[in-house]
Protein backbone atom coordinates (compact mmCIF):
# COMPACT_ATOMS: atom_id res chain seq x y z
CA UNK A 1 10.14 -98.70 -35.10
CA UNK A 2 11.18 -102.18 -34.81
CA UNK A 3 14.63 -101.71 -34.56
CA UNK A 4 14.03 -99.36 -31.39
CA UNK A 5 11.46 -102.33 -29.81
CA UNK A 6 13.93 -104.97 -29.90
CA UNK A 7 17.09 -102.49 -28.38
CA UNK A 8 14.05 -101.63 -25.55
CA UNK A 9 13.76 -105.12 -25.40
CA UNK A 10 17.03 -106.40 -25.45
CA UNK A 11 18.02 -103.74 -22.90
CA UNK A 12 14.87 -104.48 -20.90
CA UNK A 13 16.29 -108.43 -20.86
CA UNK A 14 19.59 -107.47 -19.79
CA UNK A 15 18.11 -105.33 -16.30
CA UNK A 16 17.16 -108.64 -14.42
CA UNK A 17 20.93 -110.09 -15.15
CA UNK A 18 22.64 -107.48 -14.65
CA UNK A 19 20.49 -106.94 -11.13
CA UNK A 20 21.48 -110.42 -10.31
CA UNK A 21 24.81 -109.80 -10.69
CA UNK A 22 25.27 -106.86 -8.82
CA UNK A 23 23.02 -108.78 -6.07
CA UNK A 24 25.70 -111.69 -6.34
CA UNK A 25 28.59 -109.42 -5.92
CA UNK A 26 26.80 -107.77 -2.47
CA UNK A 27 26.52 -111.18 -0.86
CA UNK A 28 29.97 -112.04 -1.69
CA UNK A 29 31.10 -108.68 -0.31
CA UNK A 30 28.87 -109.00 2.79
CA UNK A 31 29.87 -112.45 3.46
CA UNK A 32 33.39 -111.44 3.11
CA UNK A 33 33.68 -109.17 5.70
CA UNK A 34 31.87 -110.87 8.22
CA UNK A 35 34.77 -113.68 7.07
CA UNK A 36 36.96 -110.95 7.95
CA UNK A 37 35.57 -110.05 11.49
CA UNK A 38 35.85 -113.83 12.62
CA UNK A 39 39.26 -114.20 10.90
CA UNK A 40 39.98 -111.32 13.21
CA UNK A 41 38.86 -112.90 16.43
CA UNK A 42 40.38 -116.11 15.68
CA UNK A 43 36.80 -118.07 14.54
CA UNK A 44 38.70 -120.11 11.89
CA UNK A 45 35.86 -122.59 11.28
CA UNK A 46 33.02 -119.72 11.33
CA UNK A 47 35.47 -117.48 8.74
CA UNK A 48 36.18 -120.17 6.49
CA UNK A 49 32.61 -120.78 6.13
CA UNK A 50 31.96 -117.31 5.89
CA UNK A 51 34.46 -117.27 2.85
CA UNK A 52 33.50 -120.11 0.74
CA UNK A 53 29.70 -118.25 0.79
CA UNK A 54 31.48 -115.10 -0.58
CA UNK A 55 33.35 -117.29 -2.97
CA UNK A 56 30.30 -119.32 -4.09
CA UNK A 57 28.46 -116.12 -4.69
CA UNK A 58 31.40 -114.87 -6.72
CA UNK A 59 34.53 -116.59 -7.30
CA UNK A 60 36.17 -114.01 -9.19
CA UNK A 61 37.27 -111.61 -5.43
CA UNK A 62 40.84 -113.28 -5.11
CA UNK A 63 41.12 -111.78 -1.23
CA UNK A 64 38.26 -114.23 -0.94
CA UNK A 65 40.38 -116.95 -1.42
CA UNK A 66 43.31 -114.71 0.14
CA UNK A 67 41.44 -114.28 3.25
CA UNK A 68 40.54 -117.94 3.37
CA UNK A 69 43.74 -119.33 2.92
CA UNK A 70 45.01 -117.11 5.83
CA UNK A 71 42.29 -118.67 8.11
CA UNK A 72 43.26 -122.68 6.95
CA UNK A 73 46.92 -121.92 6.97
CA UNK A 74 46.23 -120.09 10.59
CA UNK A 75 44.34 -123.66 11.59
CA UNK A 76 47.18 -126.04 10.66
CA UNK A 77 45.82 -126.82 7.24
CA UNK A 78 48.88 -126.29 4.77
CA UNK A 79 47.45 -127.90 1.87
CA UNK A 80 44.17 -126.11 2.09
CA UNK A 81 45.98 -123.10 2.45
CA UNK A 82 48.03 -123.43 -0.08
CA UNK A 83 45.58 -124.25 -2.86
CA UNK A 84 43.75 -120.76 -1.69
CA UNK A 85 46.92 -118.97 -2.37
CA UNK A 86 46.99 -120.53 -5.64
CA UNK A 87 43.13 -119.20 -6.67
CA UNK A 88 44.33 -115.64 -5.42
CA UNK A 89 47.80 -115.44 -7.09
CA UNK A 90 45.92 -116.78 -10.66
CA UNK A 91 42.87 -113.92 -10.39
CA UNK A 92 46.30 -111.47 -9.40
CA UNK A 93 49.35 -112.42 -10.12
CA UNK A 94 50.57 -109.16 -8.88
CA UNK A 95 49.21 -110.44 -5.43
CA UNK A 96 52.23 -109.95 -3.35
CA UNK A 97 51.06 -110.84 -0.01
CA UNK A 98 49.69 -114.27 -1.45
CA UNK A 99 53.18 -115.00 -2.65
CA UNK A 100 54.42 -114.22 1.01
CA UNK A 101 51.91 -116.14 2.56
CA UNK A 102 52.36 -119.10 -0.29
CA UNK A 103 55.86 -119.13 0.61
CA UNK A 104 55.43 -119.61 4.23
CA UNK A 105 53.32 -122.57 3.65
CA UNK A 106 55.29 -124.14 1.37
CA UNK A 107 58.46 -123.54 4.84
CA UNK A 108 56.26 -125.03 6.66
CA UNK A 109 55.95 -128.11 4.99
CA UNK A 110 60.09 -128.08 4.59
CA UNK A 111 59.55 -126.86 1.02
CA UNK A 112 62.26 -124.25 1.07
CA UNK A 113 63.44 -124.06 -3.00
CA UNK A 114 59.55 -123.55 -3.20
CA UNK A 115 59.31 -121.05 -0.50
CA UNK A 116 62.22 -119.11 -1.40
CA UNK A 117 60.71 -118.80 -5.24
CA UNK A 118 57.79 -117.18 -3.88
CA UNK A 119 59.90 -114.93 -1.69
CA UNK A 120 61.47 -113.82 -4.28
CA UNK A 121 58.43 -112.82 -6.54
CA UNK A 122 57.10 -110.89 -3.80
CA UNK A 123 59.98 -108.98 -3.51
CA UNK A 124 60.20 -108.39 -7.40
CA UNK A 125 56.66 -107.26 -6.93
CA UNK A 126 57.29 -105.34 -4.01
CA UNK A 127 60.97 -104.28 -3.15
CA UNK A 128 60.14 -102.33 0.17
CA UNK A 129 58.13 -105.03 1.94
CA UNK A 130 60.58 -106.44 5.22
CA UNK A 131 58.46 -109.15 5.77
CA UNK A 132 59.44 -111.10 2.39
CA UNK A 133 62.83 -110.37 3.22
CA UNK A 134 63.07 -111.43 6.48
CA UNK A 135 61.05 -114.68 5.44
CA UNK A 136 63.13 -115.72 2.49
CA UNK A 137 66.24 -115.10 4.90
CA UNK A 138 64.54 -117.48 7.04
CA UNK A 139 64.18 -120.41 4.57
CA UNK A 140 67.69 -119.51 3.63
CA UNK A 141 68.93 -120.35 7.30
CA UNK A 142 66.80 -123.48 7.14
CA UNK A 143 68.92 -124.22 3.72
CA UNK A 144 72.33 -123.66 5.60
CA UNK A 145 72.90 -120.66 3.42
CA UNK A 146 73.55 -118.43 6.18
CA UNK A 147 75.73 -115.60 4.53
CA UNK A 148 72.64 -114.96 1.90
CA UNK A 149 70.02 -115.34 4.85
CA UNK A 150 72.53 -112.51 7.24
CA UNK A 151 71.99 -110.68 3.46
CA UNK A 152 68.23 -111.04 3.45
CA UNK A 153 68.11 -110.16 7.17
CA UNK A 154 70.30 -106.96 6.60
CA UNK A 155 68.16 -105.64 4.35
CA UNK A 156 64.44 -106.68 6.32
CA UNK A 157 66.13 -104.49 9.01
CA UNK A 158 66.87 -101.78 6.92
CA UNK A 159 63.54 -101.36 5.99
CA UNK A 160 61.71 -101.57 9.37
CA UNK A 161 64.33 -101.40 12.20
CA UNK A 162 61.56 -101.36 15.24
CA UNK A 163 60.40 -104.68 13.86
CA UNK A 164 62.45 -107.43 16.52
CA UNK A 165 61.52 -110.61 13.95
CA UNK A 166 64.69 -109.54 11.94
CA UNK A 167 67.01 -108.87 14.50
CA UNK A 168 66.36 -111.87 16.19
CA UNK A 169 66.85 -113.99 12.89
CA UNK A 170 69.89 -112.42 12.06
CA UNK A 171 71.10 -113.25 15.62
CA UNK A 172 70.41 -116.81 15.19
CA UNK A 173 71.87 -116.98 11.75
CA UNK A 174 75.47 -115.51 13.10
CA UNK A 175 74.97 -117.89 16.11
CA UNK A 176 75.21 -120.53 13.36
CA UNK A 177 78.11 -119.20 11.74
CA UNK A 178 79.91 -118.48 14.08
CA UNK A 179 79.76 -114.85 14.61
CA UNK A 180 79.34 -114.91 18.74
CA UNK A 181 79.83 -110.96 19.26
CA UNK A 182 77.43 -110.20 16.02
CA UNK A 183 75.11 -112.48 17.85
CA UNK A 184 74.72 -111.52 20.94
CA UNK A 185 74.94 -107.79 19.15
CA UNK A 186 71.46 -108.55 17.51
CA UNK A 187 69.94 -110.23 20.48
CA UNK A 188 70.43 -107.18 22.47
CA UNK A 189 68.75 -105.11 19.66
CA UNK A 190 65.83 -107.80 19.59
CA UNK A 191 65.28 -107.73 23.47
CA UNK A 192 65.55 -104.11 23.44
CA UNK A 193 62.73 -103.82 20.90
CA UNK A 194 60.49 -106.52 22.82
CA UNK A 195 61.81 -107.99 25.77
CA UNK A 196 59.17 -110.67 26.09
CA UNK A 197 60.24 -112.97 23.29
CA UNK A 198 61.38 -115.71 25.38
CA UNK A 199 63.24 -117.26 22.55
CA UNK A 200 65.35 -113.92 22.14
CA UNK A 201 66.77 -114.71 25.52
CA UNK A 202 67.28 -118.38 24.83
CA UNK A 203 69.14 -117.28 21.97
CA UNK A 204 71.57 -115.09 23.95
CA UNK A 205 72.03 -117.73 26.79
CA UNK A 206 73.21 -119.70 23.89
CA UNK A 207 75.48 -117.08 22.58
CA UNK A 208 76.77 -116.16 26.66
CA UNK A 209 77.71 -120.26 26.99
CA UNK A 210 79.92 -120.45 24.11
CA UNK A 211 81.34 -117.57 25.18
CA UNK A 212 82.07 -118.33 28.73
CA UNK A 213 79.57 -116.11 29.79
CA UNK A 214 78.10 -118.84 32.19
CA UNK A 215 76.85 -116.09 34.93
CA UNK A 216 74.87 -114.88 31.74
CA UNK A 217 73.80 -117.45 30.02
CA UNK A 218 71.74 -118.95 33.10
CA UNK A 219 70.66 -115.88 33.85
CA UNK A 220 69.34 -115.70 29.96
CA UNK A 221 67.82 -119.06 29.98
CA UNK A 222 66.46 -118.87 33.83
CA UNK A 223 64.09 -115.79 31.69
CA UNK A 224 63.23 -117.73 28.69
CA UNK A 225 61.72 -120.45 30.91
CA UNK A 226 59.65 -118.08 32.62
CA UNK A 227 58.50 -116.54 29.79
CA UNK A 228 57.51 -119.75 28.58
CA UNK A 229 57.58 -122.60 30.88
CA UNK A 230 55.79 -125.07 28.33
CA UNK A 231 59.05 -124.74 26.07
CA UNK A 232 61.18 -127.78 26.10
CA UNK A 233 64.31 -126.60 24.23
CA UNK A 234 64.76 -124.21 26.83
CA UNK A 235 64.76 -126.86 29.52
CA UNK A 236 67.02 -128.77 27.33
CA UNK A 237 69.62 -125.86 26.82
CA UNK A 238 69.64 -124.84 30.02
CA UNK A 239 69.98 -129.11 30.91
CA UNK A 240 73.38 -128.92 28.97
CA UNK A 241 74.34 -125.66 30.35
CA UNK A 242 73.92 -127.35 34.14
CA UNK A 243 75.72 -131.05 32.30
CA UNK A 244 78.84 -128.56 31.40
CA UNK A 245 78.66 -127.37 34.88
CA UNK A 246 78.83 -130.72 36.28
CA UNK A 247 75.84 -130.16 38.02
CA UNK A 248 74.14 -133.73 36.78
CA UNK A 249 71.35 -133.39 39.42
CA UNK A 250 70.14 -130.20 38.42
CA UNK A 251 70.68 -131.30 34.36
CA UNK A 252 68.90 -134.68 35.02
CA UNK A 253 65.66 -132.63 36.12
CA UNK A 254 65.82 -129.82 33.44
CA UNK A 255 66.34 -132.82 30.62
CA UNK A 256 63.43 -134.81 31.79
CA UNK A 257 61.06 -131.98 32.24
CA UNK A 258 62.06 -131.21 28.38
CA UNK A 259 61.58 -134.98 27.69
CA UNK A 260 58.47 -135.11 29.46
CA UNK A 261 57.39 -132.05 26.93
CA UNK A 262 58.57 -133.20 23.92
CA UNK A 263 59.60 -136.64 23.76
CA UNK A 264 60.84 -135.58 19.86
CA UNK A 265 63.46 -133.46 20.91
CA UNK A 266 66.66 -135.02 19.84
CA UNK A 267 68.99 -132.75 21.96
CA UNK A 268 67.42 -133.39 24.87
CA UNK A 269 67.66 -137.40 24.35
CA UNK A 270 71.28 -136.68 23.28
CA UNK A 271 72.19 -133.95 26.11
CA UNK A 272 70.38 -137.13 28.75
CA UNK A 273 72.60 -139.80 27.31
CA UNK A 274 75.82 -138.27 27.36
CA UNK A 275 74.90 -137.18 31.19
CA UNK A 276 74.23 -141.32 31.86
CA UNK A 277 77.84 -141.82 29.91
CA UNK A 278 79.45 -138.93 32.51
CA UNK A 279 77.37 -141.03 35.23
CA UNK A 280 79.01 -144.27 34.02
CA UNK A 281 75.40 -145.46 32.94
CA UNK A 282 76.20 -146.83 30.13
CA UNK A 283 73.36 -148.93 29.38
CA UNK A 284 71.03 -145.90 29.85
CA UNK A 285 73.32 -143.87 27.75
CA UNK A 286 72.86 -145.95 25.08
CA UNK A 287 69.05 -146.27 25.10
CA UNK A 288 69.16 -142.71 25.11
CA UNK A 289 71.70 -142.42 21.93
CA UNK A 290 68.83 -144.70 20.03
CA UNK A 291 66.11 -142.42 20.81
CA UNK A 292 68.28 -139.93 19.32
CA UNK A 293 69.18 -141.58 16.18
CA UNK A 294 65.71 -142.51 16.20
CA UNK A 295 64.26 -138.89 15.62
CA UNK A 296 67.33 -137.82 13.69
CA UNK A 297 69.67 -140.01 12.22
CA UNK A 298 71.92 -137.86 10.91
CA UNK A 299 73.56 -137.15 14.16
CA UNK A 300 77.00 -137.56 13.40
CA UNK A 301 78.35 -136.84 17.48
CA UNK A 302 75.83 -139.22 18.62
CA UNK A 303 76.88 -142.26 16.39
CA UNK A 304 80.54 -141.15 17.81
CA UNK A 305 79.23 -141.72 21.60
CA UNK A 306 77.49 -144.63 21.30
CA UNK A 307 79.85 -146.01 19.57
CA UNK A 308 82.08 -145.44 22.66
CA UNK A 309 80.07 -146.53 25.16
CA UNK A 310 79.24 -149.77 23.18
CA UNK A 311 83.41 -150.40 22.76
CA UNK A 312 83.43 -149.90 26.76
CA UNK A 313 80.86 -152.90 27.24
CA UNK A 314 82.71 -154.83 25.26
CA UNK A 315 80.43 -154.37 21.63
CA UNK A 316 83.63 -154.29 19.27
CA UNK A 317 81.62 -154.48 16.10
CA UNK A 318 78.84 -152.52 16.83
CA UNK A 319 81.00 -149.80 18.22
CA UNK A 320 82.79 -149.87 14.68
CA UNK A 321 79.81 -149.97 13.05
CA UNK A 322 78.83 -146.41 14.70
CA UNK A 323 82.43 -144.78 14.10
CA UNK A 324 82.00 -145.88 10.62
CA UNK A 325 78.30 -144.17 10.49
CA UNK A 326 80.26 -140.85 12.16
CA UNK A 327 82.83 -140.42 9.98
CA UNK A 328 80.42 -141.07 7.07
CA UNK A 329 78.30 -138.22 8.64
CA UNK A 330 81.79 -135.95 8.26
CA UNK A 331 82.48 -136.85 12.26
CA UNK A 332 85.18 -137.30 13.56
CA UNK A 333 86.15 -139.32 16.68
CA UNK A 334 86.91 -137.98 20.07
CA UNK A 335 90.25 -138.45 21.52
CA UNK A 336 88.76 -140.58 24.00
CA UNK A 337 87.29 -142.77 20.98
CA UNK A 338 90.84 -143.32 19.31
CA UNK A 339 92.39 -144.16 22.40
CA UNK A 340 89.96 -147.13 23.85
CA UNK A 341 89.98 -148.41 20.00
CA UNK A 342 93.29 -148.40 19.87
CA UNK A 343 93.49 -150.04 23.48
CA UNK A 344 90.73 -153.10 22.51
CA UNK A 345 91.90 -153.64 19.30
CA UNK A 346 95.98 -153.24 20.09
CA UNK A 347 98.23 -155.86 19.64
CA UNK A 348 98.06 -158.29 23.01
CA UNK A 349 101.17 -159.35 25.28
CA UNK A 350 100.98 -163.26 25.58
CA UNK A 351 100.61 -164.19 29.16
């Protein structure tokens, strides 16, 4: 009879804890989706806080921290994200979403070995998901690896042709190598599927310019700025479209506007200072050349034009100094460069 009084009690001990439990588990759930319906409505503070209830009532729901990280990495906050996408993927490492979502983080914060890693997982995970392969072909491109990003592209199309994201990435990946007609082939498809992508039609103006498309080209970038008139690489492109034109006035404005937007876009310092070297400007030129090299250093054509316009005013070592920075960069001079360098630095006729 004893034995039978301690199982009634032992069972009668467990009731309350396993009550509490199951208590525990419906405020996480509840708390979770009401996470869920702010998440949804963009509330990224009120979700978040909605989350780490659900999580503090039971830490063990990894679309808690899922959901969370979505709602950080949605408000800027890589790191935060990041470290949510770590809790999910370690409570299921099957999680293949987190491992899309992880790897888009870790591209955002120019991580793109890391990124492409959890690509990759996902896609071991789950094969017939485009969005994994039309991300890792995307931190592929950022790599320079553009044939094995046109790969991953090929195959995020395969899977879900109506989706524009991958035609439009493909298109900008055969912009980059080259492949004008494939270009401009995928940019059609993109603005077919979705014509109001404004940088689907910036990509195609580019495409139309190096093709001598010119009547197109403005006509593609005229549409990208009015689909998106806060964009300052479009004012910028369309700048150096009006610079090759010759039409400075109508460059100067479009190149200031983009300035005036972004004051970090490189191009548009570069595209300004080579229209003050066309101009004659060379002291402007040059100011604009340092805000350049400023932002990006690496900008092998720009040390090549400053250089030129400092060997014009007379800067012999300084303009050497750049030429020597441009070829380092795998530059190469223009003709224009050779021949004053050869002219200042040629032997001289005794007078």
């Amino acid at each position: 009879m004893s034995r039978y009084i301690c199982v009634l009690f032992c069972l009668l001990s467990l009731a309350p804890l396993a009550l509490a439990q199951n208590s525990r588990a419906a405020s996480a759930a509840s708390y979770l989706e009401r996470g869920n319906e702010w998440l949804a409505r963009g509330e990224w503070d009120r979700a978040i806080a909605d989350y780490d209830l659900a999580i503090a009532f039971d830490a063990r729901v990894a679309v808690a921290f899922y959901n969370r990280g979505l709602a950080r990495h949605r408000k800027g906050d890589l790191l935060g994200a990041l470290s949510d996408y770590d809790h999910a993927i370690e409570l299921n490492p099957r999680y293949a979403d987190a491992y899309i979502n992880r790897g888009t983080a870790h591209a955002g914060r120019g991580q793109y070995d890391a990124a492409i890693g959890d690509f990759s997982k996902s896609i071991q995970i789950n094969p017939h998901n485009a969005r994994a392969w039309n991300n890792r072909g995307k931190a592929r491109a950022e790599q320079g690896r553009f044939a094995q990003a046109v790969a991953d592209f090929d195959q995020a199309i395969e899977l879900d042709p109506r989706n524009a994201d991958g035609w439009s990435n493909r298109c900008r990946a055969h912009y980059r190598q080259g492949a004008l007609d494939a270009a401009l082939d995928d940019c059609n498809q993109a603005i077919k599927l979705d014509g109001r992508r404004p940088s689907d039609w910036n990509n195609r103006g580019l495409a139309r310019q190096l093709k001598g498309e010119l009547d197109g080209a403005i006509a593609d970038f005229d549409r990208a700025i009015a689909l998106d008139p806060r964009q300052a690489s479009f004012y910028s492109n369309r700048g150096r479209f009006w610079l090759l034109k010759g039409e400075s006035e109508r460059a100067l404005s479009d190149l200031n506007r983009a300035l005036a937007l972004d004051p970090k876009l490189a191009d548009a310092w570069t595209h300004r200072g080579v229209l003050w070297y066309t101009k004659r400007d060379f002291t402007r030129a040059i100011a604009d050349f340092d805000e350049a090299l400023k932002l990006n250093p690496r900008l092998a054509d720009v040390y090549g034009n400053r250089g030129v316009a400092l060997l014009i005013q007379g800067k012999l070592k300084e303009a050497e100094a750049d030429f020597a920075r441009c070829r380092a960069l795998g530059g190469t001079l223009t003709p224009e460069a050779e021949r004053l360098l050869r002219e200042v630095k040629g032997p001289r006729v005794p007078r």
